[in-house]
Protein backbone atom coordinates (compact mmCIF):
# COMPACT_ATOMS: atom_id res chain seq x y z
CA UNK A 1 35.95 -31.86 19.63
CA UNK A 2 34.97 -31.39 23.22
CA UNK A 3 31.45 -29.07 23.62
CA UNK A 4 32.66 -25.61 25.24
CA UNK A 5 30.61 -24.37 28.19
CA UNK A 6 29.94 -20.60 27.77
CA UNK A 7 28.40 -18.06 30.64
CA UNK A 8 26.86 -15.07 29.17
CA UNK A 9 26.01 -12.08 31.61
CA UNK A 10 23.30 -9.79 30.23
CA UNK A 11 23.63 -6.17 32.31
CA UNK A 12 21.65 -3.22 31.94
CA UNK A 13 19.34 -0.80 33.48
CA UNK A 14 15.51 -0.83 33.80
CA UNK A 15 14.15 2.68 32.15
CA UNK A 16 11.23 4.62 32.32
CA UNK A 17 9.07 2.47 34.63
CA UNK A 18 5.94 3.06 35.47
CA UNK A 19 4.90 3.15 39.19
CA UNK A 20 2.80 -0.12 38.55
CA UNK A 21 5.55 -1.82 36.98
CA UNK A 22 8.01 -1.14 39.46
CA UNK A 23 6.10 -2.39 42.44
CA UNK A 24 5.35 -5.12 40.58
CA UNK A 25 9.42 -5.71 40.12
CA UNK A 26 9.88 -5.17 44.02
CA UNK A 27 6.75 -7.22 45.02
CA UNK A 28 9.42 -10.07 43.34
CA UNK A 29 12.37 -9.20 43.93
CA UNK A 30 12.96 -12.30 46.37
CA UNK A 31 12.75 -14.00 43.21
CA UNK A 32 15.48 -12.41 41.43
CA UNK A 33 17.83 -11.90 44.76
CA UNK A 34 21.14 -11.79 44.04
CA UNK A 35 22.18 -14.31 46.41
CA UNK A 36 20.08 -16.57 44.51
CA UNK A 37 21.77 -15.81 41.07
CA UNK A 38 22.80 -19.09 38.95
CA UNK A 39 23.71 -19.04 35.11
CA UNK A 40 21.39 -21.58 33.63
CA UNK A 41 20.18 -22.34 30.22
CA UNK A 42 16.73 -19.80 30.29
CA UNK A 43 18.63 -17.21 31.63
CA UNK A 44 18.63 -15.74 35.28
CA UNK A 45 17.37 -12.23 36.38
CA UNK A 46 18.88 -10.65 39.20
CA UNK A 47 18.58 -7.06 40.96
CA UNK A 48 18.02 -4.94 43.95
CA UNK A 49 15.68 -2.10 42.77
CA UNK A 50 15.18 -0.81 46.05
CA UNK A 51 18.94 0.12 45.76
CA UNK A 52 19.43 1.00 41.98
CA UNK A 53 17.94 -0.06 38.87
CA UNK A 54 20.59 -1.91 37.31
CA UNK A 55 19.77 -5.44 36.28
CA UNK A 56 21.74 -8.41 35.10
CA UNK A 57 21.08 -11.54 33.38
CA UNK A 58 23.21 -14.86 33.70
CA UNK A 59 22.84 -17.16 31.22
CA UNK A 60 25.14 -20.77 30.55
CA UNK A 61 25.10 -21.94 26.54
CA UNK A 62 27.79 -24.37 24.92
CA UNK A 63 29.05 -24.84 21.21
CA UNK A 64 31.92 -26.69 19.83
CA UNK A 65 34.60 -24.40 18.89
CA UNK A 66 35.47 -20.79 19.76
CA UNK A 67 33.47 -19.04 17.99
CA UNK A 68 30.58 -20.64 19.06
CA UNK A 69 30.77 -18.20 22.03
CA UNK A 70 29.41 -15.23 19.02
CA UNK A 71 26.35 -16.80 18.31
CA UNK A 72 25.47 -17.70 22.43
CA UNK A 73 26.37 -14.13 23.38
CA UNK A 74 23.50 -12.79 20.73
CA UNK A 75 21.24 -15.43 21.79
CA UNK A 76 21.09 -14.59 25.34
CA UNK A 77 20.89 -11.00 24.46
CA UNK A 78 18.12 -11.72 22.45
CA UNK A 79 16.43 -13.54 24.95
CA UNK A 80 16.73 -10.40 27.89
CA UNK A 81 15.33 -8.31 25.46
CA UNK A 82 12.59 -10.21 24.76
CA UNK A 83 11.85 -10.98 28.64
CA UNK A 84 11.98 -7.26 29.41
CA UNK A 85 9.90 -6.24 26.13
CA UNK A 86 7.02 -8.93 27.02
CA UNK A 87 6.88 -7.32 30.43
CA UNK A 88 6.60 -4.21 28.87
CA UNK A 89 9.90 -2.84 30.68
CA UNK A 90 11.60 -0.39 29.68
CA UNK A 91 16.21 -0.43 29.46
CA UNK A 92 19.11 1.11 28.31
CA UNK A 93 22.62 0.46 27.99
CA UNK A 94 22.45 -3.60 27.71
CA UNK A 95 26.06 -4.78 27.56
CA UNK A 96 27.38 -7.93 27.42
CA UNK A 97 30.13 -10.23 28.66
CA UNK A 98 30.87 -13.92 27.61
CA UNK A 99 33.46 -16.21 29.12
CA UNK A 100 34.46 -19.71 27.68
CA UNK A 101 35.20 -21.74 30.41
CA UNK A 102 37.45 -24.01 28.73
CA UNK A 103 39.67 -20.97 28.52
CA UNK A 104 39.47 -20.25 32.18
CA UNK A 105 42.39 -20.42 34.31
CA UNK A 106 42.84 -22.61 36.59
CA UNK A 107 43.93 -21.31 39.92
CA UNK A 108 45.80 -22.90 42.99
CA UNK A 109 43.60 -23.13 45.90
CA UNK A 110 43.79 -20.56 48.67
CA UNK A 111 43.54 -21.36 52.38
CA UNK A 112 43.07 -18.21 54.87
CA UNK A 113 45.85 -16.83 56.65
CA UNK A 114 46.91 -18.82 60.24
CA UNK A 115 47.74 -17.82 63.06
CA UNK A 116 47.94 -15.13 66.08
CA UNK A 117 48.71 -12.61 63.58
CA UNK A 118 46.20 -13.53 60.90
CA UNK A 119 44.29 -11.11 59.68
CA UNK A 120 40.07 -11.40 57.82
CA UNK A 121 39.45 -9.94 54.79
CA UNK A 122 35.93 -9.26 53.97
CA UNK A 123 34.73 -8.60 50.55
CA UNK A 124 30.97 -7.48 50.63
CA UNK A 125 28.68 -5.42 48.48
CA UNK A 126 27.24 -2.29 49.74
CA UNK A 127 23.78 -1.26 49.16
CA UNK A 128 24.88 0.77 46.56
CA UNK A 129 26.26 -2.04 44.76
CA UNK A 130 30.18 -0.85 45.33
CA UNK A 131 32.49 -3.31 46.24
CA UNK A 132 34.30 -2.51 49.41
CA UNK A 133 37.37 -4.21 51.05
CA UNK A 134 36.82 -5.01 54.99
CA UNK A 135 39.42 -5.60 57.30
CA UNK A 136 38.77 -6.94 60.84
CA UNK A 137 41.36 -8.12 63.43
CA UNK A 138 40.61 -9.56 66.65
CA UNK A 139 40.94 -7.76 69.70
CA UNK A 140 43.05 -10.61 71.15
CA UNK A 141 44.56 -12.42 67.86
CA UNK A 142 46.14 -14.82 70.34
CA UNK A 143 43.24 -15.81 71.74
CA UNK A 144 41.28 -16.13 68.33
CA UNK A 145 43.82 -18.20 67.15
CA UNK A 146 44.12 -20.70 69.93
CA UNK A 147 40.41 -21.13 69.74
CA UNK A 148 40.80 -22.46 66.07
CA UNK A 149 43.60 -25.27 66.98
């Protein structure tokens, strides 16, 4: 048997913080930046207090079979609890979501749209953390297109 690869995402909220503690969680939050966000082995802690208090953990584990995936998913909710209760943080509602990868599909790759009628789609995240679709076109397609060939 081939050894699975698992990601585990940990995702809560932080509760009943103390002023202390929560100036201590924005004096770091370069640390846990989103943009930074990896699943790894020790788990990784990501969120943007100064916009909510949600949190999320990524963590990567691997078994052998299927239900190997049980057993990682407790461990790395085991593990965020313990981070947060060492800290002395307070949370509520910790969910969790496990993926194997082996089971992942396995999609055809995408190129962007060509041409003087092509249009950009922009996914981005909002401050408030909700996902928005962005469309731009530019004000002379033609011209933006031509400048690409």
């Amino acid at each position: 048997m081939s050894a699975r690869t698992f990601r585990i995402t940990v995702r809560g909220v932080f509760y009943g913080l103390s002023t202390d503690q929560r100036a201590e969680l924005l004096h770091r939050a370069a640390e846990h930046d989103v943009l930074q966000a990896a699943f790894t082995r020790e788990g990784h802690l990501s969120y943007d207090l100064a916009a909510r208090a949600a949190s999320t953990f990524r963590f990567a584990d691997s078994g052998e079979r299927e239900e190997d995936i049980l057993a990682a998913t407790e461990r790395a909710e085991e593990s965020a609890k313990a981070w947060l209760a060492e800290r002395g943080y307070g949370y509520k509602n910790l969910r969790s979501n496990a993926e194997d990868l082996s089971q992942a599909p396995l999609g055809k790759a995408r190129t962007a749209p060509v041409g003087p009628d092509a249009l950009a789609l922009n996914l981005y995240r909002t401050r408030a953390g909700l996902t928005k679709l962005s469309t731009w076109i530019h004000p002379d397609p033609l011209r933006a297109w031509v400048a690409t060939v």
